[in-house]
C-alpha atoms as a PDB file:
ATOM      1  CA  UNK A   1      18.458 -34.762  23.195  1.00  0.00           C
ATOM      2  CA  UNK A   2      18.943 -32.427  20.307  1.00  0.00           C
ATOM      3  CA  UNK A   3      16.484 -29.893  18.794  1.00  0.00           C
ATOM      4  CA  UNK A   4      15.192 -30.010  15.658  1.00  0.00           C
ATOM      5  CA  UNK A   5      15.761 -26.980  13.585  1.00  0.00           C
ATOM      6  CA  UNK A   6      13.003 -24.115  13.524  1.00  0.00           C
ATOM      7  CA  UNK A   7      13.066 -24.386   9.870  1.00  0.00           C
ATOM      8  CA  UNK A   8      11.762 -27.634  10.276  1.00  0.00           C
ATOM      9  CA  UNK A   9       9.111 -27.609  12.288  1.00  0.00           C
ATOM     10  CA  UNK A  10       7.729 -24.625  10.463  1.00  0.00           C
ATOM     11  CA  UNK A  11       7.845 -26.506   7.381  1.00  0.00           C
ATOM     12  CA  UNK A  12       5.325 -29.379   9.049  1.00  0.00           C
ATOM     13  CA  UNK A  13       2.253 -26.973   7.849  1.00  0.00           C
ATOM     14  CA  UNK A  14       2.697 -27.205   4.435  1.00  0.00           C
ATOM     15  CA  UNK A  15       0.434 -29.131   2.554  1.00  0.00           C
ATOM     16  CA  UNK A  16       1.690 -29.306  -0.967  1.00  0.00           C
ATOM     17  CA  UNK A  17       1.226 -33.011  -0.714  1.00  0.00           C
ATOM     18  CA  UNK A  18      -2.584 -32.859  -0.161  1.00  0.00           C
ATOM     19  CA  UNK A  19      -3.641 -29.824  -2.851  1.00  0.00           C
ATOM     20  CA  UNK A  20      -7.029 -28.456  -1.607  1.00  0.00           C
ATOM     21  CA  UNK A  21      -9.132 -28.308  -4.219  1.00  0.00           C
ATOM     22  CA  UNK A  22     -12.302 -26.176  -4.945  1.00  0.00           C
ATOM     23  CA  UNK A  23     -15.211 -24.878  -7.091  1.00  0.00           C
ATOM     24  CA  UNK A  24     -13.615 -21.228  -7.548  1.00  0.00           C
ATOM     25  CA  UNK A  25     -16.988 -20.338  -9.139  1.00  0.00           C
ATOM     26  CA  UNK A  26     -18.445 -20.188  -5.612  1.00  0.00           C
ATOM     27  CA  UNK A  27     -17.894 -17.264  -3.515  1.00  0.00           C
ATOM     28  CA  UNK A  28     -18.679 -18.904  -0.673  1.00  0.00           C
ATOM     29  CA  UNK A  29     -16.790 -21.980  -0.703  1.00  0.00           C
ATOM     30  CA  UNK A  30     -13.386 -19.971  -1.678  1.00  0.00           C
ATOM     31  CA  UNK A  31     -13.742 -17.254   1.149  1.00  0.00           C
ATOM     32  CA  UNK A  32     -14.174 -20.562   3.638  1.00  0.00           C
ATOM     33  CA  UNK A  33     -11.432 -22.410   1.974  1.00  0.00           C
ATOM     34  CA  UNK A  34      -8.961 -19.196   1.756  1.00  0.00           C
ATOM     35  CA  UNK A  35      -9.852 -18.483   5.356  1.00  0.00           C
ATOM     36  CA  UNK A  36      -9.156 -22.005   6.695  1.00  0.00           C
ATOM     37  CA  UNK A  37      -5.574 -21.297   5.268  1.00  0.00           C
ATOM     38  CA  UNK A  38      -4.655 -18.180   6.100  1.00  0.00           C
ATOM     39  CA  UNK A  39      -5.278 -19.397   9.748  1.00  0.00           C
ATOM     40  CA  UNK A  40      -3.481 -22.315   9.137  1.00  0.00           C
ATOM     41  CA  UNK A  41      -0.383 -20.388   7.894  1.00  0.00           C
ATOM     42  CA  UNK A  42      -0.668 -18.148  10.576  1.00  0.00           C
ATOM     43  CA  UNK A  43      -0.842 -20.197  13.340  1.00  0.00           C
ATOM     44  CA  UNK A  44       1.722 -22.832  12.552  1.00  0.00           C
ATOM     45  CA  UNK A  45       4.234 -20.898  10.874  1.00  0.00           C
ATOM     46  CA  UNK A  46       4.282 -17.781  13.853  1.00  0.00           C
ATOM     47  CA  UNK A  47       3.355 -20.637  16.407  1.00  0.00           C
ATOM     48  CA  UNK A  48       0.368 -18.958  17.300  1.00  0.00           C
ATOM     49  CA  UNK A  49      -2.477 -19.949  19.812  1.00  0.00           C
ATOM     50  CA  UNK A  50      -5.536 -19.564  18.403  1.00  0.00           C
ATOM     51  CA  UNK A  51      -7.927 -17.869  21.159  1.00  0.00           C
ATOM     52  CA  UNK A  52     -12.081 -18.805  21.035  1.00  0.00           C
ATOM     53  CA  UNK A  53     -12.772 -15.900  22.784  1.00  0.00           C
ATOM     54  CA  UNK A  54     -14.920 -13.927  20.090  1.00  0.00           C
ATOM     55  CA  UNK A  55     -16.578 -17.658  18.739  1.00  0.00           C
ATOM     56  CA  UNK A  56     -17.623 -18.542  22.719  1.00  0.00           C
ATOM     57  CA  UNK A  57     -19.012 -14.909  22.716  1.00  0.00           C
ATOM     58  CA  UNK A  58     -21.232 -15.362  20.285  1.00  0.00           C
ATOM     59  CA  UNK A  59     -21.766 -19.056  21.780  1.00  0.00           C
ATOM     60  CA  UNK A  60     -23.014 -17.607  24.998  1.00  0.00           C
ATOM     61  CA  UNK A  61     -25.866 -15.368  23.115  1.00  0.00           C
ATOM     62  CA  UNK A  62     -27.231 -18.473  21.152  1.00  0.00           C
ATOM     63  CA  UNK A  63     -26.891 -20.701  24.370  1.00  0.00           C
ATOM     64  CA  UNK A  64     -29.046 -17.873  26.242  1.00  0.00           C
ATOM     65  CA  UNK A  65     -31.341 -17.568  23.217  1.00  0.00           C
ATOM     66  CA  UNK A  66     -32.029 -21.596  23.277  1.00  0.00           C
ATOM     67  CA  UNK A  67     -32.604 -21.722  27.263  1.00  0.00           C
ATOM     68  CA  UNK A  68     -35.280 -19.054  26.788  1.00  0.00           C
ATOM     69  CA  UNK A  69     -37.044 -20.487  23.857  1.00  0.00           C
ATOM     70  CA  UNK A  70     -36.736 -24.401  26.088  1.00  0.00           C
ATOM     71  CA  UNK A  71     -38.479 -22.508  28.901  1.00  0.00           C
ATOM     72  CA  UNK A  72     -41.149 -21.277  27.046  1.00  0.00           C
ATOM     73  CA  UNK A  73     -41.756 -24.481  25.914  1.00  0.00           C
ATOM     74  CA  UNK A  74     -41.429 -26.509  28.639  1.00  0.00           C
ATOM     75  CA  UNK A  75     -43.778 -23.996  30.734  1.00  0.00           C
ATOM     76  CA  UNK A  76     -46.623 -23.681  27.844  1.00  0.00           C
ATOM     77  CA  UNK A  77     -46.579 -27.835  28.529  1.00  0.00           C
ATOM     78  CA  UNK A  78     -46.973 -27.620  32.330  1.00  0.00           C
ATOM     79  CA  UNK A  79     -49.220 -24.340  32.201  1.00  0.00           C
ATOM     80  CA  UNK A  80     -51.097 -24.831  29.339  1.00  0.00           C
ATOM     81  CA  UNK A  81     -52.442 -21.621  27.178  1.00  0.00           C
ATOM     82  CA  UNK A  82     -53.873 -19.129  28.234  1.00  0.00           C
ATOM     83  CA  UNK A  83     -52.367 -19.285  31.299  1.00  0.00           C
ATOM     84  CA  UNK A  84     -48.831 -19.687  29.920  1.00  0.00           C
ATOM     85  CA  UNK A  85     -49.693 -16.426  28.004  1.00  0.00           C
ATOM     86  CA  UNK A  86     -47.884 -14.406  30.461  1.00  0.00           C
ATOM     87  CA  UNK A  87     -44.428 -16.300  30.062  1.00  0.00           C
ATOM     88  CA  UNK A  88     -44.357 -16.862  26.518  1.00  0.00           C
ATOM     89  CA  UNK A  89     -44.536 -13.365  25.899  1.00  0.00           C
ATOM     90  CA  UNK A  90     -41.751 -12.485  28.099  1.00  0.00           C
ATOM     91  CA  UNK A  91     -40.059 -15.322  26.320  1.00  0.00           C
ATOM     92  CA  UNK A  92     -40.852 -14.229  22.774  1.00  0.00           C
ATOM     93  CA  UNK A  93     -39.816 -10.638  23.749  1.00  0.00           C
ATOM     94  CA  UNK A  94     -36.236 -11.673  25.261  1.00  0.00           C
ATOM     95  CA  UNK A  95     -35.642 -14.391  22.267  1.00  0.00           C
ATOM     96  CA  UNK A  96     -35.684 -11.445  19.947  1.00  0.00           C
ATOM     97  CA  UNK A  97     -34.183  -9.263  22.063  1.00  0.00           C
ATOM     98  CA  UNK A  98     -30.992 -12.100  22.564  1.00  0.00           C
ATOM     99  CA  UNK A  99     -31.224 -12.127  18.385  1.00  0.00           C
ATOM    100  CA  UNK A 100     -30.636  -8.290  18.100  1.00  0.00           C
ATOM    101  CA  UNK A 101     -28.226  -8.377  20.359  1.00  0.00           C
ATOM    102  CA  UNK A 102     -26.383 -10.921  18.233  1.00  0.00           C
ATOM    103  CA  UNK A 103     -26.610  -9.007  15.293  1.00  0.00           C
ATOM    104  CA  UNK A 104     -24.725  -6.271  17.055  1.00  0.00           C
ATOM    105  CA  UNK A 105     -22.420  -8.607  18.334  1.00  0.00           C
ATOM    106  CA  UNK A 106     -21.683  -9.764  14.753  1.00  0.00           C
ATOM    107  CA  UNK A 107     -21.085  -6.231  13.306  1.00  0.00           C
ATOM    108  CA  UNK A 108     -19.724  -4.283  15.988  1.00  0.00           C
ATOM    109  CA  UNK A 109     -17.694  -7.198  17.884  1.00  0.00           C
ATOM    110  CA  UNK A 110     -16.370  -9.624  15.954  1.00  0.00           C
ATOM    111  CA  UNK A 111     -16.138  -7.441  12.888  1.00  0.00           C
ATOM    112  CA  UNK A 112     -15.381 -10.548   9.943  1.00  0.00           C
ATOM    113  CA  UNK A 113     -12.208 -11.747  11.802  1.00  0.00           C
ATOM    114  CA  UNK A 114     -11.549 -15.093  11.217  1.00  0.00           C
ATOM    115  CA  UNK A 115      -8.295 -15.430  13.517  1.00  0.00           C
ATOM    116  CA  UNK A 116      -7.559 -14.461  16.413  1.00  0.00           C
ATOM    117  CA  UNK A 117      -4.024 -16.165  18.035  1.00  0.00           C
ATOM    118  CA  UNK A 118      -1.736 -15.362  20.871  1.00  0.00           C
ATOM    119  CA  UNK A 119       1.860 -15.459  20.563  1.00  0.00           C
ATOM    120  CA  UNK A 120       4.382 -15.892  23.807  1.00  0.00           C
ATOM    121  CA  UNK A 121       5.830 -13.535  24.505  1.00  0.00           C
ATOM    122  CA  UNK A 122       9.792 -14.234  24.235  1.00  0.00           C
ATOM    123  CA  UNK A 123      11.108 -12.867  27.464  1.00  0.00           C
ATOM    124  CA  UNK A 124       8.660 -14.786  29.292  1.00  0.00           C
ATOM    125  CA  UNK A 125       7.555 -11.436  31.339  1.00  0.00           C
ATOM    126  CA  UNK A 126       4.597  -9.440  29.182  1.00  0.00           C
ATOM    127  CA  UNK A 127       1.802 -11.001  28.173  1.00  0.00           C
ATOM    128  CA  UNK A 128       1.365 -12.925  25.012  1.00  0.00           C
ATOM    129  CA  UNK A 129       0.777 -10.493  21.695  1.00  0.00           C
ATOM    130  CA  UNK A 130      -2.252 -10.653  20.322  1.00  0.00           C
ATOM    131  CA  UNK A 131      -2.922 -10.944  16.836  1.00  0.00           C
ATOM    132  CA  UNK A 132      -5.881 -10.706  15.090  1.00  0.00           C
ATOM    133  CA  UNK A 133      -6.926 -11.102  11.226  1.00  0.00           C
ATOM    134  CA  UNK A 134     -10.122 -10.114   9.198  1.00  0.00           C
ATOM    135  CA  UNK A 135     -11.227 -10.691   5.835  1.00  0.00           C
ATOM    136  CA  UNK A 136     -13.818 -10.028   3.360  1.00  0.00           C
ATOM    137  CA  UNK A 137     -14.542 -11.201  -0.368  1.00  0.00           C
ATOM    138  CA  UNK A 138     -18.061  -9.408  -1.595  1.00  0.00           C
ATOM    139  CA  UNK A 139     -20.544 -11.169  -3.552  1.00  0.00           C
ATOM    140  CA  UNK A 140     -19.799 -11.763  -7.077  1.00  0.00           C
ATOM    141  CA  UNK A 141     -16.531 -10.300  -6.279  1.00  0.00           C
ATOM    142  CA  UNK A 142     -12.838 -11.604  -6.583  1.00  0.00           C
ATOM    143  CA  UNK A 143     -11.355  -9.089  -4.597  1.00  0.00           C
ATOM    144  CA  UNK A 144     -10.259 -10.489  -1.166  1.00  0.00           C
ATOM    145  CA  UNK A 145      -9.389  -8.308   1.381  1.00  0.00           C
ATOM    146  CA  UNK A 146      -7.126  -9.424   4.433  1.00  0.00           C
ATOM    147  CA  UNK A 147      -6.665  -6.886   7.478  1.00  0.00           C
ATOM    148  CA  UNK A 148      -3.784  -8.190   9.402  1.00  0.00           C
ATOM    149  CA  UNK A 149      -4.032  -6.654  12.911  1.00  0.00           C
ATOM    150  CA  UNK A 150      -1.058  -6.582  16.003  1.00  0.00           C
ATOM    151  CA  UNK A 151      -2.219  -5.541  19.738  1.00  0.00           C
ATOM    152  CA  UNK A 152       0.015  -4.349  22.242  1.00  0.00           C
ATOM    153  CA  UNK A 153      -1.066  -6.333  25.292  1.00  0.00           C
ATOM    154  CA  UNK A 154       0.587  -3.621  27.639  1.00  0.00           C
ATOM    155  CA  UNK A 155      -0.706  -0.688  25.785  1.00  0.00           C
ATOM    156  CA  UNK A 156      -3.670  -1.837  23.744  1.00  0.00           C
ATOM    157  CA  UNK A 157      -2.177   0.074  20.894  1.00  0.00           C
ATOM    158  CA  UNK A 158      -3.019  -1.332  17.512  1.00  0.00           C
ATOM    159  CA  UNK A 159      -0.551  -1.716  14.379  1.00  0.00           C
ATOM    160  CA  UNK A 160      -2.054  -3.018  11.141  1.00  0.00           C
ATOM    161  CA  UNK A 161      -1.620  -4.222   7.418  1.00  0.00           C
ATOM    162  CA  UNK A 162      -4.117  -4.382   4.605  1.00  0.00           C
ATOM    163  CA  UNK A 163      -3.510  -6.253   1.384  1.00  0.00           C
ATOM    164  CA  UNK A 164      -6.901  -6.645  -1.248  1.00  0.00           C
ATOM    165  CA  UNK A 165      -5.793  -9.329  -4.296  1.00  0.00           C
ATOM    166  CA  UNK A 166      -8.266 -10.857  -6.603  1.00  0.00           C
ATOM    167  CA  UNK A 167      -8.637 -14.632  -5.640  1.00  0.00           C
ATOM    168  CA  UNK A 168      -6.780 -15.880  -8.548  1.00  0.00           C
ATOM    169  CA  UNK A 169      -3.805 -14.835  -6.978  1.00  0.00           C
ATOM    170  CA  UNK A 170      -3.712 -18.027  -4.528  1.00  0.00           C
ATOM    171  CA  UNK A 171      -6.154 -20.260  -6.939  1.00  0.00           C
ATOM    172  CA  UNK A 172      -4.918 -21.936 -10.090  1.00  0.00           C
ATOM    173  CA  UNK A 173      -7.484 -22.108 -12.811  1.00  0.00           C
ATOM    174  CA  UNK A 174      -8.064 -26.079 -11.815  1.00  0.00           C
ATOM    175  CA  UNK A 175      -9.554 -24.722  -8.781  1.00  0.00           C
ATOM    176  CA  UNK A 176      -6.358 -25.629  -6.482  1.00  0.00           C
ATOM    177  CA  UNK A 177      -5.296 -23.114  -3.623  1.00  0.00           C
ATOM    178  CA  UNK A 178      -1.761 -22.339  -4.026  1.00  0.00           C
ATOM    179  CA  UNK A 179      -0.407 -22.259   0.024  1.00  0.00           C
ATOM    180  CA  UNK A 180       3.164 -20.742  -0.912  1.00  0.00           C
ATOM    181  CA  UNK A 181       1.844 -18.232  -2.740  1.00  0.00           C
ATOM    182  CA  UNK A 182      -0.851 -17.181  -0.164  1.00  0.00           C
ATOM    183  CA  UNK A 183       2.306 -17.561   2.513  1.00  0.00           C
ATOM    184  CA  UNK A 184       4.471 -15.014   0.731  1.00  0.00           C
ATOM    185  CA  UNK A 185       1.752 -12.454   0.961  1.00  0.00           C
ATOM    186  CA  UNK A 186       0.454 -12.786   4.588  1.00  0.00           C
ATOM    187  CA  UNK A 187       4.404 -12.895   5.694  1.00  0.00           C
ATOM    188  CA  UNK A 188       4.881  -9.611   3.930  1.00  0.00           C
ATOM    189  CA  UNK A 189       2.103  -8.340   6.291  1.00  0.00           C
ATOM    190  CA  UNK A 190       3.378  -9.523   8.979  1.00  0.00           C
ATOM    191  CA  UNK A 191       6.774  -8.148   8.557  1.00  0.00           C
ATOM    192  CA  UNK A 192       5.542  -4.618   7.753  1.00  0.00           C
ATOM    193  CA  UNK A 193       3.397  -5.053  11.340  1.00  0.00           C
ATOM    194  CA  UNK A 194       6.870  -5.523  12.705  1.00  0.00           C
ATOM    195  CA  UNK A 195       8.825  -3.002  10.904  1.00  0.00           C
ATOM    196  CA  UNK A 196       5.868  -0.529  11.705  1.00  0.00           C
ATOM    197  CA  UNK A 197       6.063  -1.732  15.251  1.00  0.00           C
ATOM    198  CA  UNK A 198       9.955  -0.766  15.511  1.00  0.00           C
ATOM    199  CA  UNK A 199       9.327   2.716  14.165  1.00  0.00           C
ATOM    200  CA  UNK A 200       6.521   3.355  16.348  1.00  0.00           C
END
């Protein structure tokens, strides 16, 4: 049985024939909608496997956050107040204590990325790459920044590109997102990752 060609199985993700389409006036909706692309580009055209790892981080905090706030519940129905008094303040204290520590975990962990994939590696024998990407678009602001990180899963070294365009550089003034255009710029990062990589 022969294989198809890379060339076209990398061409599968574009979606030319089905033109996203958006209010560019909000902020929000065009970060979500820009995001949603650059990790579908990513993923299909480097064959990337997108990891949860960060999302079921932040997963485990809310999960331990809701069991907390159930308990308290639960026991202020069995042990009515005042004698639940005891419990629900423990409760209280380590439901806000679970929130701060989400807060951190927001800022300090998962840092606005968006994307995080793993890549085999091609010799079969080191672990897959890992690549991870960030972005940012402040309010009232058409700047868009993408940070376009590699990891060295033998070294944990760290090799990145930055690239800040205003959002009309992927939107058309219909409101459309324009996927080849947005390609062209997030494979320019990924080549100079490379090319940086071989100098290094």
């Amino acid at each position: 049985m022969s294989k198809k060609p890379l060339k076209k199985l990398i061409s599968k993700w574009s979606i030319e024939d089905k033109p996203v389409k958006i209010d560019k006036w909000d902020n929000t909706a065009v970060k979500n909608s820009l995001d949603d692309m650059v990790k579908k580009i990513i993923s299909e055209k480097y064959e990337m496997e997108e990891s949860f790892s960060i999302v079921d981080g932040r997963l485990v905090i809310c999960t331990i956050a809701c069991i907390v706030s159930l308990f308290a519940l639960v026991y202020d129905y069995i042990q009515p107040f005042p004698k639940s008094r005891t419990v629900l303040i423990i409760c209280s204290l380590s439901y806000f204590f679970m929130m701060a520590v989400f807060t951190l975990y927001i800022k300090y962990v998962e840092k606005d990325i968006i994307f995080v994939g793993l890549r085999k590696d091609e010799s079969g024998f080191d672990k897959p790459q890992k690549w991870t990407i960030r972005t940012n678009l402040k309010r009232f602001d058409d700047i868009y920044e993408i940070i376009y990180e590699f990891i060295d899963p033998n070294t944990n070294k760290r090799c990145n590109s930055m690239l800040n365009k205003s959002v009309a550089s992927w939107i058309n003034e219909n409101g459309v997102i324009l996927p080849k255009l947005l390609e062209k710029d997030l494979t320019y990062l990924h080549d100079k990752i490379i090319t940086d990589k071989k100098l290094n």
